[in-house]
N, C-alpha and C. Protein backbone atom coordinates (compact mmCIF):
# COMPACT_ATOMS: atom_id res chain seq x y z
N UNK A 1 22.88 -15.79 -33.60
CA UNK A 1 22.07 -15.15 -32.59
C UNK A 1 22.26 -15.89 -31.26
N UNK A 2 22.40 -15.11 -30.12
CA UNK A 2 22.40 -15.58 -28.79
C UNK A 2 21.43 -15.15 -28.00
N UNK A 3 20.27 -16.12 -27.52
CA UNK A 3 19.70 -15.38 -26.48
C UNK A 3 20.08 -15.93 -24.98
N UNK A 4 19.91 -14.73 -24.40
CA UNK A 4 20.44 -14.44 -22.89
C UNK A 4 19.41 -14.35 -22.15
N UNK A 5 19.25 -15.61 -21.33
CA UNK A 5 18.19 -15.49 -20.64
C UNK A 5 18.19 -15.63 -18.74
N UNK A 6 17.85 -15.28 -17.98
CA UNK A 6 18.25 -15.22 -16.48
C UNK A 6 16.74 -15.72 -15.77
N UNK A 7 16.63 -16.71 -15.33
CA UNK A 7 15.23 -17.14 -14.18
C UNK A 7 16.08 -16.17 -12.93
N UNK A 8 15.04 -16.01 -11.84
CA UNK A 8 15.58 -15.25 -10.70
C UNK A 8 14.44 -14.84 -9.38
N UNK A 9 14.75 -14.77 -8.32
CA UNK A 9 14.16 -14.60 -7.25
C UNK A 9 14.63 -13.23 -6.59
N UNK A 10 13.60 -12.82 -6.08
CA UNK A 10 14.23 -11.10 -5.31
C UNK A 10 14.51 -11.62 -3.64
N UNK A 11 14.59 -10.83 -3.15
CA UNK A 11 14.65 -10.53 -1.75
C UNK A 11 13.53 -9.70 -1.13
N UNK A 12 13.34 -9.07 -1.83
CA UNK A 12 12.02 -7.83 -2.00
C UNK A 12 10.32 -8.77 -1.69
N UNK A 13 9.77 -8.42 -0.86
CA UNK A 13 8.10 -8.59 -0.99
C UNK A 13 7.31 -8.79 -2.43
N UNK A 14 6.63 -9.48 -2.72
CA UNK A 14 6.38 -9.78 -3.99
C UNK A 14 5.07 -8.03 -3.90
N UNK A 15 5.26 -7.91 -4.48
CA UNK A 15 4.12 -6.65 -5.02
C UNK A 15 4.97 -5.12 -4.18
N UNK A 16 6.50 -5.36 -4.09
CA UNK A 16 6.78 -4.20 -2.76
C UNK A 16 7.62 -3.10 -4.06
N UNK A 17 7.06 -2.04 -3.53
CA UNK A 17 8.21 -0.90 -3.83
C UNK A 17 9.66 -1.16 -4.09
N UNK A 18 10.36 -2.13 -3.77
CA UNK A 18 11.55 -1.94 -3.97
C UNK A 18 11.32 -3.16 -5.08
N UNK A 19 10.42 -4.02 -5.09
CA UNK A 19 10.56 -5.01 -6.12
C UNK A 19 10.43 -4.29 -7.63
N UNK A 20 9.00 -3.29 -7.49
CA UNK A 20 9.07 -2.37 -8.57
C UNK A 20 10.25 -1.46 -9.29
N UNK A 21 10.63 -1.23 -8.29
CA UNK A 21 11.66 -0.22 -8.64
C UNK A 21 13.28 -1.39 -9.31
N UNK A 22 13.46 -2.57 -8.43
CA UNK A 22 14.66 -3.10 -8.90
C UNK A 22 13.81 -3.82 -10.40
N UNK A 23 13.20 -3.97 -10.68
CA UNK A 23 12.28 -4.17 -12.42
C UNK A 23 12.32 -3.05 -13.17
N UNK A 24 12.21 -2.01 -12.31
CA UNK A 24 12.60 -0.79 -13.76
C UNK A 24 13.88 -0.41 -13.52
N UNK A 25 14.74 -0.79 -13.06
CA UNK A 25 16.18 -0.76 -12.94
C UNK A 25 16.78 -2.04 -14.10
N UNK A 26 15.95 -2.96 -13.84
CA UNK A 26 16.82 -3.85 -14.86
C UNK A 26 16.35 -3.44 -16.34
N UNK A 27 14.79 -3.05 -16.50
CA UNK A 27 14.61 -2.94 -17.62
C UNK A 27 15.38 -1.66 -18.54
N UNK A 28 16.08 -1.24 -17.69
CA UNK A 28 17.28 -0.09 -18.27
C UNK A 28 18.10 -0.68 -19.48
N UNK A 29 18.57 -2.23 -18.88
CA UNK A 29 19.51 -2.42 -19.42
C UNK A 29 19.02 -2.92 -20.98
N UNK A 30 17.77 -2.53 -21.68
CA UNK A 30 17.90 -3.03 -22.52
C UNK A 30 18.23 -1.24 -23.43
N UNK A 31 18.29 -1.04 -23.04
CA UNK A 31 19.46 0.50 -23.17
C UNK A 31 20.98 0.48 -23.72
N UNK A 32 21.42 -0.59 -23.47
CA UNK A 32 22.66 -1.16 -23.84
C UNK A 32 22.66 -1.39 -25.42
N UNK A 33 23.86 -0.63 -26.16
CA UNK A 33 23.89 -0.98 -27.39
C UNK A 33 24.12 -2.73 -27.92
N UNK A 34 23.66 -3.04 -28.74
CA UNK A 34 23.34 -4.54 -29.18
C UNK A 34 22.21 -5.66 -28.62
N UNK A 35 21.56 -4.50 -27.44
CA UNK A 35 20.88 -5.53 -26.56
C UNK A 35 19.38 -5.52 -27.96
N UNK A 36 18.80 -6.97 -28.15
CA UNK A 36 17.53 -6.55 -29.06
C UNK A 36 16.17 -7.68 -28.64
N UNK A 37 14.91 -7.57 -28.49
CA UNK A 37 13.80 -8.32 -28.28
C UNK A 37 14.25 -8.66 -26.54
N UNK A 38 14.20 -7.25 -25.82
CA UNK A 38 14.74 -7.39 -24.31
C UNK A 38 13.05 -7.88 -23.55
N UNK A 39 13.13 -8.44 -22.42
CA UNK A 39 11.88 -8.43 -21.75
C UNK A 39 11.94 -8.81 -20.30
N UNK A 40 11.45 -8.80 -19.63
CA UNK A 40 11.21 -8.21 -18.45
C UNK A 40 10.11 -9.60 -18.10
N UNK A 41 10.50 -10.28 -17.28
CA UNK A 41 9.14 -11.83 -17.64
C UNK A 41 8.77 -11.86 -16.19
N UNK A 42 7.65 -12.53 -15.44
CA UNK A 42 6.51 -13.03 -14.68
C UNK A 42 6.59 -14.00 -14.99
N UNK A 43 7.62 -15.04 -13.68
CA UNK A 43 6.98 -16.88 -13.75
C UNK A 43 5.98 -17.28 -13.53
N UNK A 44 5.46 -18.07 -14.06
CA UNK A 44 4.23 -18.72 -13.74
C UNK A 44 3.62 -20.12 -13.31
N UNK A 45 5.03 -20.55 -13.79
CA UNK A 45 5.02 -22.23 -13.48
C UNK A 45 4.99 -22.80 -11.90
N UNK A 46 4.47 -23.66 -11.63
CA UNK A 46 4.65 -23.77 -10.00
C UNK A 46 5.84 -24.87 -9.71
N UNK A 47 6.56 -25.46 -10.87
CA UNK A 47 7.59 -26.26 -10.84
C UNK A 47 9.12 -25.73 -10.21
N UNK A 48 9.11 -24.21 -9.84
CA UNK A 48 10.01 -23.97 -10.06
C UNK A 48 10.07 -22.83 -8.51
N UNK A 49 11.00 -22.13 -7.91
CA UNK A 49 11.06 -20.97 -7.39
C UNK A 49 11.59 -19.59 -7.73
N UNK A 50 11.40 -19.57 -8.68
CA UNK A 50 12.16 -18.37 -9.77
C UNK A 50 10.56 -17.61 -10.10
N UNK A 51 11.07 -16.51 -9.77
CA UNK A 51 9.10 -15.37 -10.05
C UNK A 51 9.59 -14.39 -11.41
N UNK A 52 10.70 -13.99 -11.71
CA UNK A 52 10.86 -13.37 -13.04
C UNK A 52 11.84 -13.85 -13.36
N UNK A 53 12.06 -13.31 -14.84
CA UNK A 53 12.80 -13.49 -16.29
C UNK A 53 13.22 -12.27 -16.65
N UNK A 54 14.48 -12.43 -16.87
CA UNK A 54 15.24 -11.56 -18.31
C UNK A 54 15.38 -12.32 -19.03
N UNK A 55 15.00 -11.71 -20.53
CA UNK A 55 15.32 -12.57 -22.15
C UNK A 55 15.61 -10.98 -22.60
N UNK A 56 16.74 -11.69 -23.51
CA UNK A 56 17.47 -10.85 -24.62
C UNK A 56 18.06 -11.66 -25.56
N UNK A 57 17.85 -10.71 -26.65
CA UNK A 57 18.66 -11.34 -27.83
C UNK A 57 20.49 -10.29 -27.64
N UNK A 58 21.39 -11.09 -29.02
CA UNK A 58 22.18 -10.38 -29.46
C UNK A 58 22.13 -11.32 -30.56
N UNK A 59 23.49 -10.61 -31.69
CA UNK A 59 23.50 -10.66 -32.68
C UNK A 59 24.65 -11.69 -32.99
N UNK A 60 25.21 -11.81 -31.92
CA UNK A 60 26.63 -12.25 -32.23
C UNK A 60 27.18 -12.67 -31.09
N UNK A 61 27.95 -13.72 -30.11
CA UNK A 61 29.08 -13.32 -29.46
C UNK A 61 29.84 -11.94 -28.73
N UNK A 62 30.47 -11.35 -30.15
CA UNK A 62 30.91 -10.38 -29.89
C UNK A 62 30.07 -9.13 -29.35
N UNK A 63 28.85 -9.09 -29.74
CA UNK A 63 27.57 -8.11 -28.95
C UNK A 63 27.23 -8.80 -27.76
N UNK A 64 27.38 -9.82 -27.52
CA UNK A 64 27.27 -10.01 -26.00
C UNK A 64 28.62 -10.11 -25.00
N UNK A 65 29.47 -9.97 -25.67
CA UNK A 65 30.48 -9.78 -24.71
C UNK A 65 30.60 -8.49 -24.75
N UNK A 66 30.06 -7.24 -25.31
CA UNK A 66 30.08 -5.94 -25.13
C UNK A 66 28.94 -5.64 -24.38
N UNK A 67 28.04 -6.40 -24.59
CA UNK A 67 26.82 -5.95 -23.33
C UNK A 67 27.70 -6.57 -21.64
N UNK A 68 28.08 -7.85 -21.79
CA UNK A 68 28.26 -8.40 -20.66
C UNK A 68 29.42 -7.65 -20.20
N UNK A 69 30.32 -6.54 -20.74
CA UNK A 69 31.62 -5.91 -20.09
C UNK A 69 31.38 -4.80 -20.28
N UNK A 70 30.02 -4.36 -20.64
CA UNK A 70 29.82 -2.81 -20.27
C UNK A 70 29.31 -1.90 -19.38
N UNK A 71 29.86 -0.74 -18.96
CA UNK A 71 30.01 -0.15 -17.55
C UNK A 71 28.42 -0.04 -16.91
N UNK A 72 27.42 -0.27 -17.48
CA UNK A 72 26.26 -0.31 -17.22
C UNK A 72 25.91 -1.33 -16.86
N UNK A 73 25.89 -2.54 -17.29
CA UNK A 73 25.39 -3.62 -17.31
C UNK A 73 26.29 -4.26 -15.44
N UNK A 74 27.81 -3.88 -15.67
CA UNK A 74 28.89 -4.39 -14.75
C UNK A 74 28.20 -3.77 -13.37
N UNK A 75 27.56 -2.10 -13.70
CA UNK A 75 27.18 -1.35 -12.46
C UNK A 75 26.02 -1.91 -11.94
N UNK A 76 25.12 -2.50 -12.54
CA UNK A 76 23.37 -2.83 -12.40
C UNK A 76 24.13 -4.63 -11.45
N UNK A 77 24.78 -5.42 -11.98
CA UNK A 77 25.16 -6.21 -11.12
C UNK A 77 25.80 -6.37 -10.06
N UNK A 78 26.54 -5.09 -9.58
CA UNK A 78 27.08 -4.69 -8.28
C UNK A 78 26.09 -4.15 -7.55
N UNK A 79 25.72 -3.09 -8.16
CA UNK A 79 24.80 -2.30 -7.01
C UNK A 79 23.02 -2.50 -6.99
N UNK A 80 22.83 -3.15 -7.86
CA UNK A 80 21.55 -4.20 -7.67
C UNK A 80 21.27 -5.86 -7.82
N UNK A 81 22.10 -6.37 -8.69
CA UNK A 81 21.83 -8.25 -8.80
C UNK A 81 22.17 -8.60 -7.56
N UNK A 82 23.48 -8.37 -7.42
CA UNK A 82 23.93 -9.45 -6.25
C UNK A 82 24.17 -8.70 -4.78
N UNK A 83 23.10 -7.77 -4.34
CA UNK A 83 22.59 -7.41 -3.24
C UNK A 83 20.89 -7.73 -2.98
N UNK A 84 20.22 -7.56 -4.28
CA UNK A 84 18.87 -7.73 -4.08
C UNK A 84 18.31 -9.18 -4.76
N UNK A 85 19.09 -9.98 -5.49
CA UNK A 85 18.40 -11.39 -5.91
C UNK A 85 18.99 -12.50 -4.91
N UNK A 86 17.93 -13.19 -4.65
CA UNK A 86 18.27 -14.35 -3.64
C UNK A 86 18.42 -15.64 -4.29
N UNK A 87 18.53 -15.59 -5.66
CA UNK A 87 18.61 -17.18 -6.08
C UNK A 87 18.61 -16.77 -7.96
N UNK A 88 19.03 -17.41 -8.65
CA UNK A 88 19.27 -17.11 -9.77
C UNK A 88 19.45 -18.28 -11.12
N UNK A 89 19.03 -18.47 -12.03
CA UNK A 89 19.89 -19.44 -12.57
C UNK A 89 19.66 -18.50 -14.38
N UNK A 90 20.94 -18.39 -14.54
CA UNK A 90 21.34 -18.30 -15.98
C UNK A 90 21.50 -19.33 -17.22
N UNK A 91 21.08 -19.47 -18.35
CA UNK A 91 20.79 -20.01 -19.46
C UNK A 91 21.43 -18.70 -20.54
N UNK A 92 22.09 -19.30 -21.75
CA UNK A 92 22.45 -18.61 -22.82
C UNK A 92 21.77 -19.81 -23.80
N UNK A 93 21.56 -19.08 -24.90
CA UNK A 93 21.19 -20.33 -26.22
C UNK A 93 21.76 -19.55 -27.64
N UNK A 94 21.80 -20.88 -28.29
CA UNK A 94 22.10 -20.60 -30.06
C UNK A 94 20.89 -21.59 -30.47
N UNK A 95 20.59 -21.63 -31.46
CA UNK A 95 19.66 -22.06 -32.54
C UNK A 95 20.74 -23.50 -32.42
N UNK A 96 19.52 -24.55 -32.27
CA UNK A 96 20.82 -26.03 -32.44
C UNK A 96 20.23 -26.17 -33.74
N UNK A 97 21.57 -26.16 -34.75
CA UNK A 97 21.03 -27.33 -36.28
C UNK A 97 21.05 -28.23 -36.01
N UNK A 98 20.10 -28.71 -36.50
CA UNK A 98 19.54 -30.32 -36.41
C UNK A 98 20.81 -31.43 -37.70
């Protein structure tokens, strides 16, 4: 199992119309075949400057390199990530055996 997780900042007014709208734009992508336990997150910590979260699971590697090279996912990062987020930091995880 891999989860895929993204901290992130908008450009958008916090409570604005376009912030709403680029949140139900991302939450599309859990529309994507293999995508599973998708969510849509509200930071809360004051340690940090990141105001939402994407978390997703996959199943495998190979389901996330079909989410990450599919024409949906490729389109939502052209014509919304990297015009409307101002700061970003990405995290992937596996289960560490101890």
């Amino acid at each position: 199992m891999i989860r895929h997780t993204v901290a992130f900042r908008l450009k958008h007014a916090s409570g604005s119309a376009a912030e709403a709208d680029f949140l139900q734009a991302a939450r599309e992508l859990a529309k994507i075949e293999g995508v599973q336990k998708f969510e849509c997150l509200r930071q809360t910590s004051l340690k940090n400057s990141f105001t939402f979260g994407l978390s997703m699971e996959f199943n495998d590697a190979a389901a996330y390199a079909f989410y990450s090279e599919h024409p949906e996912h490729m389109a939502f990062v052209q014509r919304r990530w990297i015009p409307e987020v101002e700061e970003f930091m990405e995290l992937d995880y596996v289960v560490h055996a101890a």
